[in-house]
PDB file of N, CA and C in Angstrom:
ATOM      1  N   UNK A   1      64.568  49.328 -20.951  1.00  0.00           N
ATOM      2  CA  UNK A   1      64.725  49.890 -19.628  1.00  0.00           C
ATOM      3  C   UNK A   1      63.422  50.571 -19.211  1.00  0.00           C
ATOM      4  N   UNK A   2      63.123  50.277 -17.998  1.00  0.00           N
ATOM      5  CA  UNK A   2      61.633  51.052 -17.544  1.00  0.00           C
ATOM      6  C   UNK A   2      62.380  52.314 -16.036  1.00  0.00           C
ATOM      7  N   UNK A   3      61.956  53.548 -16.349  1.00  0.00           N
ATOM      8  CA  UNK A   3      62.261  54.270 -15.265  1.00  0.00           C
ATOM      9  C   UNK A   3      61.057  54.573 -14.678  1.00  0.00           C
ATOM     10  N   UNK A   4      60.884  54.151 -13.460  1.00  0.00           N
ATOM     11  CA  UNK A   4      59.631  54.216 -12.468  1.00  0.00           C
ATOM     12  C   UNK A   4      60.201  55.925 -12.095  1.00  0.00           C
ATOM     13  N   UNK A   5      59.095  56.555 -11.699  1.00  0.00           N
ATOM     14  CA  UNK A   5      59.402  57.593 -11.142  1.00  0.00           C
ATOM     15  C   UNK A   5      58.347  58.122  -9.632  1.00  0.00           C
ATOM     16  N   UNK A   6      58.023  58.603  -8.626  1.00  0.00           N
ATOM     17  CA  UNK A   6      57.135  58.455  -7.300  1.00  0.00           C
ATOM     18  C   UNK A   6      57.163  59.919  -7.239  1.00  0.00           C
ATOM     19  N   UNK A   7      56.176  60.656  -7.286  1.00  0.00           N
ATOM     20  CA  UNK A   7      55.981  62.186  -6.356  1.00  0.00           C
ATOM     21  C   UNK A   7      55.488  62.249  -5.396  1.00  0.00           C
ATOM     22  N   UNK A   8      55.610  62.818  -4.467  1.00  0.00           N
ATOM     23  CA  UNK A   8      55.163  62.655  -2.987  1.00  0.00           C
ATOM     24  C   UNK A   8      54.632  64.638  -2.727  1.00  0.00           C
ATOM     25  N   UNK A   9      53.677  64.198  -2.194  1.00  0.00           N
ATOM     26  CA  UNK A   9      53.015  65.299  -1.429  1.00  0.00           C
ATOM     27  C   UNK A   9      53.018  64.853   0.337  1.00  0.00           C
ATOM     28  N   UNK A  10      54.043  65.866   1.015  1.00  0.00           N
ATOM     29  CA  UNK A  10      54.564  65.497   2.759  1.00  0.00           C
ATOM     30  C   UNK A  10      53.516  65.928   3.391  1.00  0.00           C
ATOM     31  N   UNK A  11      53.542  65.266   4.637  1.00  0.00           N
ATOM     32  CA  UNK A  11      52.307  65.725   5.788  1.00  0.00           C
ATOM     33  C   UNK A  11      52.896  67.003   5.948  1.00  0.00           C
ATOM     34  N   UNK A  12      52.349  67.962   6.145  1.00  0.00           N
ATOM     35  CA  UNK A  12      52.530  69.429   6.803  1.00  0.00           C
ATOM     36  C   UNK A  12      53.974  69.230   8.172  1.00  0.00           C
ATOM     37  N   UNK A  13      53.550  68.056   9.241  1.00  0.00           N
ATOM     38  CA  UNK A  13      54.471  68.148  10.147  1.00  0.00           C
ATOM     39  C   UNK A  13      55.833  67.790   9.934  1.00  0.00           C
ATOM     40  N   UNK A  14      56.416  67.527   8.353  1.00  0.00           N
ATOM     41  CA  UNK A  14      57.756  66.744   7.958  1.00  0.00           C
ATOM     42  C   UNK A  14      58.458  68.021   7.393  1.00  0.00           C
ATOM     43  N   UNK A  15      59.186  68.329   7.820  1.00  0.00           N
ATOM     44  CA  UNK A  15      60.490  69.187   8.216  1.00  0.00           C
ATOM     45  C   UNK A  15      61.218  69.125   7.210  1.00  0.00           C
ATOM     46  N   UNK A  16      62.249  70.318   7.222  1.00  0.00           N
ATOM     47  CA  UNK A  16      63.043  69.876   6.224  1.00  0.00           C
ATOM     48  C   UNK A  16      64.355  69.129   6.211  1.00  0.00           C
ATOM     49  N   UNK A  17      64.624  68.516   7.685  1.00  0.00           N
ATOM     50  CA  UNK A  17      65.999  67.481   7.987  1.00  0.00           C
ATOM     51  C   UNK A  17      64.802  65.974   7.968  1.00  0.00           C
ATOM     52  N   UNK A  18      63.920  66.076   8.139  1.00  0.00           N
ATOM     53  CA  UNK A  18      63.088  64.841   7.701  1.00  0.00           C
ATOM     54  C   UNK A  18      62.939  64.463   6.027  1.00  0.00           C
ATOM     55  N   UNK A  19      62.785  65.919   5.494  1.00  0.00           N
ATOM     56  CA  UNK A  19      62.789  65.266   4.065  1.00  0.00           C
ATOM     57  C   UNK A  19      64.449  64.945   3.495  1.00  0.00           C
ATOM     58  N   UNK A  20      65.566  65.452   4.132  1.00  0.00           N
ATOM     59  CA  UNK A  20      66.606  65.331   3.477  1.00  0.00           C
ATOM     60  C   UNK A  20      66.734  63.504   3.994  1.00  0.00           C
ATOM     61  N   UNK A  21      66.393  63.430   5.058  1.00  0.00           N
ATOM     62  CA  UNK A  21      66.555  61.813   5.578  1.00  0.00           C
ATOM     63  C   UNK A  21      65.814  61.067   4.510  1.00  0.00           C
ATOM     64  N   UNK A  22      64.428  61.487   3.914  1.00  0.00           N
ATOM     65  CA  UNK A  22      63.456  60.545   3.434  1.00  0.00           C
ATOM     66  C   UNK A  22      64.581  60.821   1.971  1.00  0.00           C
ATOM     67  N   UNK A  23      65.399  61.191   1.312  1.00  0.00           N
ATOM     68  CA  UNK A  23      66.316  61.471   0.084  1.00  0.00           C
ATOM     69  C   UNK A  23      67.330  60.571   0.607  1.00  0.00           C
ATOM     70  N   UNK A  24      67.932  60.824   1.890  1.00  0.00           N
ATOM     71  CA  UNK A  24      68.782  59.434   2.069  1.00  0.00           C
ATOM     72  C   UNK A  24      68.545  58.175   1.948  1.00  0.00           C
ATOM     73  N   UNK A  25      67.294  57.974   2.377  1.00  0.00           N
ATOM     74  CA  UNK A  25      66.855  56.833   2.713  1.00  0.00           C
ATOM     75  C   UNK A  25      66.783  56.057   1.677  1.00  0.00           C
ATOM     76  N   UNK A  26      66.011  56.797   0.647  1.00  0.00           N
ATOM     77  CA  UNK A  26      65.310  56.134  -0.561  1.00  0.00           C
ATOM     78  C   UNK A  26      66.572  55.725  -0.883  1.00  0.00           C
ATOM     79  N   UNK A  27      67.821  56.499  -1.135  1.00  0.00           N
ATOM     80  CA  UNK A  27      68.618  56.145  -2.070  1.00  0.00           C
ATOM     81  C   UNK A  27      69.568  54.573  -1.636  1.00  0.00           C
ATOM     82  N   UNK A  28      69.640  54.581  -0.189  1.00  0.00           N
ATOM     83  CA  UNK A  28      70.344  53.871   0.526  1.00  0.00           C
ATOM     84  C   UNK A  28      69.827  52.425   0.375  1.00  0.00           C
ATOM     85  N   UNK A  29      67.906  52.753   0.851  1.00  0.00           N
ATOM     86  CA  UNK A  29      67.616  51.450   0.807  1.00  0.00           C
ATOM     87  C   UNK A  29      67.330  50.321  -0.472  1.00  0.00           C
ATOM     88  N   UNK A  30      66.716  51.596  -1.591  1.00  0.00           N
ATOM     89  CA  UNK A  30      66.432  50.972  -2.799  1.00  0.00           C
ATOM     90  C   UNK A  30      67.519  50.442  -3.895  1.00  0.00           C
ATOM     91  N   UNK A  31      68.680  50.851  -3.413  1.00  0.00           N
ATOM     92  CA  UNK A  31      69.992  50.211  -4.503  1.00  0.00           C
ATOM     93  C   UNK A  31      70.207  48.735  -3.629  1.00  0.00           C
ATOM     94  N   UNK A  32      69.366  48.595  -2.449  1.00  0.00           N
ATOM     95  CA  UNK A  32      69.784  47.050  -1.943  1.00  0.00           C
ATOM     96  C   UNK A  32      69.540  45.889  -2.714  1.00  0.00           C
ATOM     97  N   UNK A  33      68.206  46.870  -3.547  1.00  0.00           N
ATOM     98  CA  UNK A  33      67.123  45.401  -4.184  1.00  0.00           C
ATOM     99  C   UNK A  33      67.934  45.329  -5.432  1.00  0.00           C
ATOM    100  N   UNK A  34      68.178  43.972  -5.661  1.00  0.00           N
ATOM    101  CA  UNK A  34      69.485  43.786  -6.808  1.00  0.00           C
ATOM    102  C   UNK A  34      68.652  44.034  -8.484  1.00  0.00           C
ATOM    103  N   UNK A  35      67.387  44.021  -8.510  1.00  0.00           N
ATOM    104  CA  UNK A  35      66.936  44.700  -9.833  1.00  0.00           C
ATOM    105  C   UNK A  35      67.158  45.937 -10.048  1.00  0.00           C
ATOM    106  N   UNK A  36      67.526  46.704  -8.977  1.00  0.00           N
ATOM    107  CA  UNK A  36      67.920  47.998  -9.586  1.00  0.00           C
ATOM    108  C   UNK A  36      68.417  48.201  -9.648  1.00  0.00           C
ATOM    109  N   UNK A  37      68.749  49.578 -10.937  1.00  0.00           N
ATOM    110  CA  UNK A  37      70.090  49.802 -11.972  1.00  0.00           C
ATOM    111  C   UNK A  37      70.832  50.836 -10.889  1.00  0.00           C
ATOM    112  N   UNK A  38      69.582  52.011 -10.792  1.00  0.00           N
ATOM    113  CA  UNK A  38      69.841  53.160 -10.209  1.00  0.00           C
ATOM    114  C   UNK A  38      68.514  54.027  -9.613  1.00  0.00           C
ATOM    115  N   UNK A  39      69.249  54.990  -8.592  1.00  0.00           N
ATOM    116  CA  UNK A  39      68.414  55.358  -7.738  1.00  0.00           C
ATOM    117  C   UNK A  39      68.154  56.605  -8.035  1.00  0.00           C
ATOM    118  N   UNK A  40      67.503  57.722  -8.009  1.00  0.00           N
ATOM    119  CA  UNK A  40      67.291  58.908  -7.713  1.00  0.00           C
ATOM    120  C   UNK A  40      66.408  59.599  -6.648  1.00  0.00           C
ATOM    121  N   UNK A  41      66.827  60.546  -5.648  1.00  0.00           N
ATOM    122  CA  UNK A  41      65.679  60.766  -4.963  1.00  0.00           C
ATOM    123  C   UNK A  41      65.910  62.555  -4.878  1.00  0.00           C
ATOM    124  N   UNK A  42      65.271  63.171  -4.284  1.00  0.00           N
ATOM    125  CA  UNK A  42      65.151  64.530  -4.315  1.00  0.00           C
ATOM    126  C   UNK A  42      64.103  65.590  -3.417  1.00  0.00           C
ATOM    127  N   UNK A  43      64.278  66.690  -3.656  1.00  0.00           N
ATOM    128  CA  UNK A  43      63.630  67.301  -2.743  1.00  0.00           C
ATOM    129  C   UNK A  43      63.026  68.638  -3.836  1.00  0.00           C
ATOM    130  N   UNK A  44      61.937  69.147  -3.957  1.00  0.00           N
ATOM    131  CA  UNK A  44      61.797  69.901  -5.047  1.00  0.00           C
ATOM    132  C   UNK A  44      61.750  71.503  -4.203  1.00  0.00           C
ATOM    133  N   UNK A  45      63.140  72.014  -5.115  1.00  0.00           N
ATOM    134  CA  UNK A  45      63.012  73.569  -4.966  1.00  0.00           C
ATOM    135  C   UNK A  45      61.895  74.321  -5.056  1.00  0.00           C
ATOM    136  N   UNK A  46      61.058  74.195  -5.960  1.00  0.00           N
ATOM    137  CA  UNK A  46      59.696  75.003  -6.001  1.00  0.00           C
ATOM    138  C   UNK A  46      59.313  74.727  -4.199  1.00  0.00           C
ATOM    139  N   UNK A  47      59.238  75.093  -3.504  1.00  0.00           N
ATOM    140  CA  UNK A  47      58.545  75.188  -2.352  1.00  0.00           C
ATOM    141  C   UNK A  47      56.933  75.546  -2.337  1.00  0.00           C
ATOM    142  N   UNK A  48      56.796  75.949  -2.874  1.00  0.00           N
ATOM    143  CA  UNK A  48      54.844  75.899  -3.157  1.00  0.00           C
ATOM    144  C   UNK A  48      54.392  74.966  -3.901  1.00  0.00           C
ATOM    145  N   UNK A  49      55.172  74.127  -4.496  1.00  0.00           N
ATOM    146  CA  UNK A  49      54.813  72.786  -5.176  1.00  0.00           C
ATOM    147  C   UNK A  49      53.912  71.979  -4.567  1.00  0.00           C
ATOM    148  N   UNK A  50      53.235  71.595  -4.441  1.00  0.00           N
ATOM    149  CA  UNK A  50      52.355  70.091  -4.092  1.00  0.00           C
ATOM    150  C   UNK A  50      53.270  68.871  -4.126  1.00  0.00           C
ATOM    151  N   UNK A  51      54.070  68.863  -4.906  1.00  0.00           N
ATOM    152  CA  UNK A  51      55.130  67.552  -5.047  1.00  0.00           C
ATOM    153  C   UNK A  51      56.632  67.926  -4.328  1.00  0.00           C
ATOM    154  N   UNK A  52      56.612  67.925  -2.868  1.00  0.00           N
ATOM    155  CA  UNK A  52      57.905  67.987  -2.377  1.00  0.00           C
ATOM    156  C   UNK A  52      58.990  67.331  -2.845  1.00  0.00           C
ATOM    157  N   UNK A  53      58.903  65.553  -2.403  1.00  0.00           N
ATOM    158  CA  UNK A  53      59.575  64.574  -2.584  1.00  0.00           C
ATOM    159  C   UNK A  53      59.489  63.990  -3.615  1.00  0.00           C
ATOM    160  N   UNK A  54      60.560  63.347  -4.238  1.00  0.00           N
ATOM    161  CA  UNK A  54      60.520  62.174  -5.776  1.00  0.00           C
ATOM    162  C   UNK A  54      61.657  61.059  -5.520  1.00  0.00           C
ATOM    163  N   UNK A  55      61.162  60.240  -5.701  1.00  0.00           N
ATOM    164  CA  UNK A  55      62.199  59.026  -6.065  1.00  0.00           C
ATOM    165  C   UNK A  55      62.353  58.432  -7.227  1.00  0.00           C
ATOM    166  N   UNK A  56      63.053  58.002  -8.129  1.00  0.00           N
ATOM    167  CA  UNK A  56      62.813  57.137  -9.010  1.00  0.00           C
ATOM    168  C   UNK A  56      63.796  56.287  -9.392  1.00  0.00           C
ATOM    169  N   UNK A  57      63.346  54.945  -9.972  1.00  0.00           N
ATOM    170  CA  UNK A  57      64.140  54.143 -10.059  1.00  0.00           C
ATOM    171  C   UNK A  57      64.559  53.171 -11.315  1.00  0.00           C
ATOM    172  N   UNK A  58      65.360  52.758 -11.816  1.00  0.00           N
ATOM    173  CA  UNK A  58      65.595  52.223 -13.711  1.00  0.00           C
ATOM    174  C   UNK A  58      65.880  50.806 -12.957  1.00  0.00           C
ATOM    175  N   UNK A  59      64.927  49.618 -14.082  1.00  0.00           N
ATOM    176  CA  UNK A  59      65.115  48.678 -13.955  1.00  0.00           C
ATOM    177  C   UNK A  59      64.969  48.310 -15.553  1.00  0.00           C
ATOM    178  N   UNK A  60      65.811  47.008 -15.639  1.00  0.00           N
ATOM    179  CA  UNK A  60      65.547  46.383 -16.967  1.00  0.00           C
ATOM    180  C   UNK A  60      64.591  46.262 -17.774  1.00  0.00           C
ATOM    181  N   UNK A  61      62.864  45.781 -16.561  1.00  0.00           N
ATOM    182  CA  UNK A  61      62.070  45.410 -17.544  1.00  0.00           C
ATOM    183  C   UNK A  61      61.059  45.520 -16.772  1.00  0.00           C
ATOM    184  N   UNK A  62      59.476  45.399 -17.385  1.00  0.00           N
ATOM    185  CA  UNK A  62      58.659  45.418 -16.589  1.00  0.00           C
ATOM    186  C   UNK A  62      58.761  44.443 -15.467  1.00  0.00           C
ATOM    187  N   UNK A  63      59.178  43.352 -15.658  1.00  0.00           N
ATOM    188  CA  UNK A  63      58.870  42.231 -15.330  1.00  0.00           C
ATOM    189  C   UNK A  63      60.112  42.618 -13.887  1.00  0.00           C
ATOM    190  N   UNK A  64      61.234  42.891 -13.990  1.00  0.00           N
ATOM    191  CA  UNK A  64      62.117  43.583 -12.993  1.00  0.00           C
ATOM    192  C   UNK A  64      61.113  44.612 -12.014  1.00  0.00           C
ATOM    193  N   UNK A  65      60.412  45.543 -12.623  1.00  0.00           N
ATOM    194  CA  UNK A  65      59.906  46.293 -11.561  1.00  0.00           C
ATOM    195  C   UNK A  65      58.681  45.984 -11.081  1.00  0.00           C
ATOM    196  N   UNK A  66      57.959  44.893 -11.271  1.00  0.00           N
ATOM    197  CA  UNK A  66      57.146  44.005 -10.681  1.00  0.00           C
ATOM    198  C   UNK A  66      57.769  43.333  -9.051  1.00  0.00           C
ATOM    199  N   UNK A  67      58.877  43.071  -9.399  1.00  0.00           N
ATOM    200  CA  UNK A  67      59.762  42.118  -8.748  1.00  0.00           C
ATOM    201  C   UNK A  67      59.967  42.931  -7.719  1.00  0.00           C
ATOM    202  N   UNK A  68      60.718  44.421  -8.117  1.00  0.00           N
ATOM    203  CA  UNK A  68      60.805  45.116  -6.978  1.00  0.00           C
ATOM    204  C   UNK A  68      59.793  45.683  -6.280  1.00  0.00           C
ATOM    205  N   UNK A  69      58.721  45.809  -6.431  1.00  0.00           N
ATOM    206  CA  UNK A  69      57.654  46.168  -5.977  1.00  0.00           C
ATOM    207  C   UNK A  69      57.513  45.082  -4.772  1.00  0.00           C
ATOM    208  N   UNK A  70      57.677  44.026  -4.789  1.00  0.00           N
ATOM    209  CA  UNK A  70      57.394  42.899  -4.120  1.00  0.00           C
ATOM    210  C   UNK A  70      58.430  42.672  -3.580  1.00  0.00           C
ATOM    211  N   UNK A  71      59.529  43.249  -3.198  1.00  0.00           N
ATOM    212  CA  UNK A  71      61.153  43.415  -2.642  1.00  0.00           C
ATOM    213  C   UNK A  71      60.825  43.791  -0.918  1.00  0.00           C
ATOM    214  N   UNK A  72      61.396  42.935  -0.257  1.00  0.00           N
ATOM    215  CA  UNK A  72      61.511  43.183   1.434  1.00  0.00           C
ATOM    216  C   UNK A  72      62.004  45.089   1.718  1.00  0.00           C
ATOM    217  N   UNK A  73      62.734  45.422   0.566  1.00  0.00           N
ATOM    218  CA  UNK A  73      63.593  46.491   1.015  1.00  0.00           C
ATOM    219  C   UNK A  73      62.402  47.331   0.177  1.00  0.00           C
ATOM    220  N   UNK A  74      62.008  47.379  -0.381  1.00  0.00           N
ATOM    221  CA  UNK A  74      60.993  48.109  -1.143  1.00  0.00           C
ATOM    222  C   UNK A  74      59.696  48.453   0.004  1.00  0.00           C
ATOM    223  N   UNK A  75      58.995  47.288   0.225  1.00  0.00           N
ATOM    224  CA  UNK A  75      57.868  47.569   1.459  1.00  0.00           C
ATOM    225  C   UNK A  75      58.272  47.579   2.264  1.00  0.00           C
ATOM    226  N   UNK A  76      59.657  47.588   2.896  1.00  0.00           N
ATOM    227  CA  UNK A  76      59.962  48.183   4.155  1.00  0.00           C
ATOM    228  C   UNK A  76      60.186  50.254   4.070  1.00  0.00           C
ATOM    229  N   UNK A  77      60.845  50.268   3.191  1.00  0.00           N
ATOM    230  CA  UNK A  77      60.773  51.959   2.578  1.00  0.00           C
ATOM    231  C   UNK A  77      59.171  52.807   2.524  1.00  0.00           C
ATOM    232  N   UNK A  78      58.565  51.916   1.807  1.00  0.00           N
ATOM    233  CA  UNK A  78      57.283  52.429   1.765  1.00  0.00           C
ATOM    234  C   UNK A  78      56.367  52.455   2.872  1.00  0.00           C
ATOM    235  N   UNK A  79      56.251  51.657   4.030  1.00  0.00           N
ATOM    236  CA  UNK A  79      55.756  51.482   5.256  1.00  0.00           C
ATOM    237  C   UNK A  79      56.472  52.383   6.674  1.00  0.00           C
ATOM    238  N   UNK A  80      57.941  52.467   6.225  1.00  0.00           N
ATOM    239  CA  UNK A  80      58.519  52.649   7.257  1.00  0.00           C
ATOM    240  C   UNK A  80      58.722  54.207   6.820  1.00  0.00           C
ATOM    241  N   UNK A  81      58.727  54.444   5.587  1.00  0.00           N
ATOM    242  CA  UNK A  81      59.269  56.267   5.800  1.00  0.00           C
ATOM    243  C   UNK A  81      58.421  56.880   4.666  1.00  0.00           C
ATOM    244  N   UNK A  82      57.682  56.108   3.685  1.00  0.00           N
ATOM    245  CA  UNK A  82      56.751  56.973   2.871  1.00  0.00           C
ATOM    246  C   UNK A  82      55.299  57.180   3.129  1.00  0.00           C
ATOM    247  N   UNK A  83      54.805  55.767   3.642  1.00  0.00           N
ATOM    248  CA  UNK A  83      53.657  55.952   4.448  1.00  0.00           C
ATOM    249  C   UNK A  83      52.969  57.058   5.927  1.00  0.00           C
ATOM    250  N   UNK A  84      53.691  57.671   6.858  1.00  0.00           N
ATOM    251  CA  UNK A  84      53.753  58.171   7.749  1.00  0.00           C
ATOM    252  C   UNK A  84      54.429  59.637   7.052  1.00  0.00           C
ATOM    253  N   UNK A  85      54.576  59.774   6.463  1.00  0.00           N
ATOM    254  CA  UNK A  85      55.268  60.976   6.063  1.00  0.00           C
ATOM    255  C   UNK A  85      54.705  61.850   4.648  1.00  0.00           C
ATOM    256  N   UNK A  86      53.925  60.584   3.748  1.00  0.00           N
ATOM    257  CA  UNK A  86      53.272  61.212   2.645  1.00  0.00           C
ATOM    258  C   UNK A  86      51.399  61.538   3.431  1.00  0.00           C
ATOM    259  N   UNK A  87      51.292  62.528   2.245  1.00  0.00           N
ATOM    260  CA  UNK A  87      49.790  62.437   1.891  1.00  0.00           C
ATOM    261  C   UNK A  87      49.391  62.169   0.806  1.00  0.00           C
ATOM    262  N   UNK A  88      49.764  62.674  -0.172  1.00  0.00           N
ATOM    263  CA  UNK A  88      49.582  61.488  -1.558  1.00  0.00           C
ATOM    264  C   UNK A  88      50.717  61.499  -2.382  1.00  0.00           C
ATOM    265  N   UNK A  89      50.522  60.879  -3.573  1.00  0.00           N
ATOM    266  CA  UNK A  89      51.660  60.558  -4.241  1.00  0.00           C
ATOM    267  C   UNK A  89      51.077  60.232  -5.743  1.00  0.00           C
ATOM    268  N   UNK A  90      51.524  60.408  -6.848  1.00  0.00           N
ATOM    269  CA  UNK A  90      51.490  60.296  -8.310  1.00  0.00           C
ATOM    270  C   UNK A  90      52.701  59.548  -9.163  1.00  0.00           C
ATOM    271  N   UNK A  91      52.525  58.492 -10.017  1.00  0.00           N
ATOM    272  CA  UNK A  91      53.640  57.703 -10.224  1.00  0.00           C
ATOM    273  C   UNK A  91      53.511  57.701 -11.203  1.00  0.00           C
ATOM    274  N   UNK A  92      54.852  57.568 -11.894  1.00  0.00           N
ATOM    275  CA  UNK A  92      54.786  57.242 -14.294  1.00  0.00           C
ATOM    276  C   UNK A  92      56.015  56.511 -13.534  1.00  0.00           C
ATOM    277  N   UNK A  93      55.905  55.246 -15.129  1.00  0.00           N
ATOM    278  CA  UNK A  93      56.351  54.578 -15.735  1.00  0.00           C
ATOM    279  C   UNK A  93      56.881  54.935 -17.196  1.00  0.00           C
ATOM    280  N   UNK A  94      58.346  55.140 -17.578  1.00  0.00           N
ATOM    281  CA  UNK A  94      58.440  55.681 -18.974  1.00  0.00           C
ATOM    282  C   UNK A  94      59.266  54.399 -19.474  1.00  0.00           C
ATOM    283  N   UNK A  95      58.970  53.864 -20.808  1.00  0.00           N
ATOM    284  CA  UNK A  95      59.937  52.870 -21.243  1.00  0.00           C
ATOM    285  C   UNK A  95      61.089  53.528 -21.710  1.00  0.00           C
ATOM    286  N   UNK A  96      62.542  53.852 -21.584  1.00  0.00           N
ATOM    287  CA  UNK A  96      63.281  53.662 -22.283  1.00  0.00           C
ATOM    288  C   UNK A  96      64.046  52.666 -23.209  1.00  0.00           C
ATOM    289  N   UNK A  97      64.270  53.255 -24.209  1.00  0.00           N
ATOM    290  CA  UNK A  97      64.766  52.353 -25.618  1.00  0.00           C
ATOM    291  C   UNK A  97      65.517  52.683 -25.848  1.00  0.00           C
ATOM    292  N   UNK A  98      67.143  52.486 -25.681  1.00  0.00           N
ATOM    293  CA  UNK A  98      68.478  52.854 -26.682  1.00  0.00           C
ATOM    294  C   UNK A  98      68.287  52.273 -27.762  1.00  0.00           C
ATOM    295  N   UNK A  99      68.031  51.432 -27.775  1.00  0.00           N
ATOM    296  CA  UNK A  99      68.192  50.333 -28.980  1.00  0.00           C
ATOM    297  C   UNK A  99      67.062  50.881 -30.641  1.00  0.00           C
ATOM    298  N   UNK A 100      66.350  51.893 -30.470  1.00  0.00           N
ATOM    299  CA  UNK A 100      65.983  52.449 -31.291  1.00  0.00           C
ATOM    300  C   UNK A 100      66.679  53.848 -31.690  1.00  0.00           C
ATOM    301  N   UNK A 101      67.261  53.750 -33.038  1.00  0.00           N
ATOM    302  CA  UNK A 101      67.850  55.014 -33.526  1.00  0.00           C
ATOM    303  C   UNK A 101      67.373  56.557 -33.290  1.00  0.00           C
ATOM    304  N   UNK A 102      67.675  57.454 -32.613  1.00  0.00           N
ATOM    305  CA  UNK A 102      66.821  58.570 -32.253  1.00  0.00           C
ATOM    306  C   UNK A 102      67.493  59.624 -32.865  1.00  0.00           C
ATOM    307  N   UNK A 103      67.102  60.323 -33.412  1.00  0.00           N
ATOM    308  CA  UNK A 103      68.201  61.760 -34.195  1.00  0.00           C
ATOM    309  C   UNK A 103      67.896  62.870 -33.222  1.00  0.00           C
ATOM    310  N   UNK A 104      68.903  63.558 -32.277  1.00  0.00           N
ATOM    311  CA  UNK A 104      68.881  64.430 -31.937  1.00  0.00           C
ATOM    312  C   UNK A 104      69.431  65.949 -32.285  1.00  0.00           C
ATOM    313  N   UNK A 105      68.959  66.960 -32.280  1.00  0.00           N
ATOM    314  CA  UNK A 105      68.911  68.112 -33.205  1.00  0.00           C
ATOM    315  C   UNK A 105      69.390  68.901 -32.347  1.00  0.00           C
TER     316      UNK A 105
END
């Protein structure tokens, strides 16, 4: 499993019923693209943060989040409500592995 994850730093003029929309949005539009497992999006309490907004998303495999990257509903999200609304943004990729025994303490 690969969980993509997106931080967003907002233009100064995006509000806070604009960022709860850009949390709807993500979640609404990105469960369309059928590689994905699941959605997360959010709004970060720290208010002096640099990283307002986050989305992130679990797909099977690299090769899945390639796919979505290249998804109609994907570059329509990113053009239509992250582009105009971010100023920058910072992204990880973490592999998850069930399938390796993990001992938790």
């Amino acid at each position: 499993m690969i969980y993509h994850v997106v931080y967003f730093q907002l233009k100064p003029e995006v509000d806070e019923t604009l960022t709860e929309e850009l949390v709807r949005t993500a979640r609404s539009l990105l469960l369309k693209i059928p590689e994905v497992l699941s959605v997360r999006s959010g709004r970060n309490i720290a208010r002096e943060s640099q990283w307002q907004f986050f989305f992130s998303i679990e797909v099977a495999s690299l090769e899945k989040l390639e796919i979505t990257r290249d998804d109609p509903f994907y570059l329509k999200f990113l053009e239509k409500h992250i582009k105009p609304n971010t100023s920058s943004q910072f992204a990880m990729d973490f592999e998850l592995d069930p399938s390796k025994k993990l001992k938790y303490s």
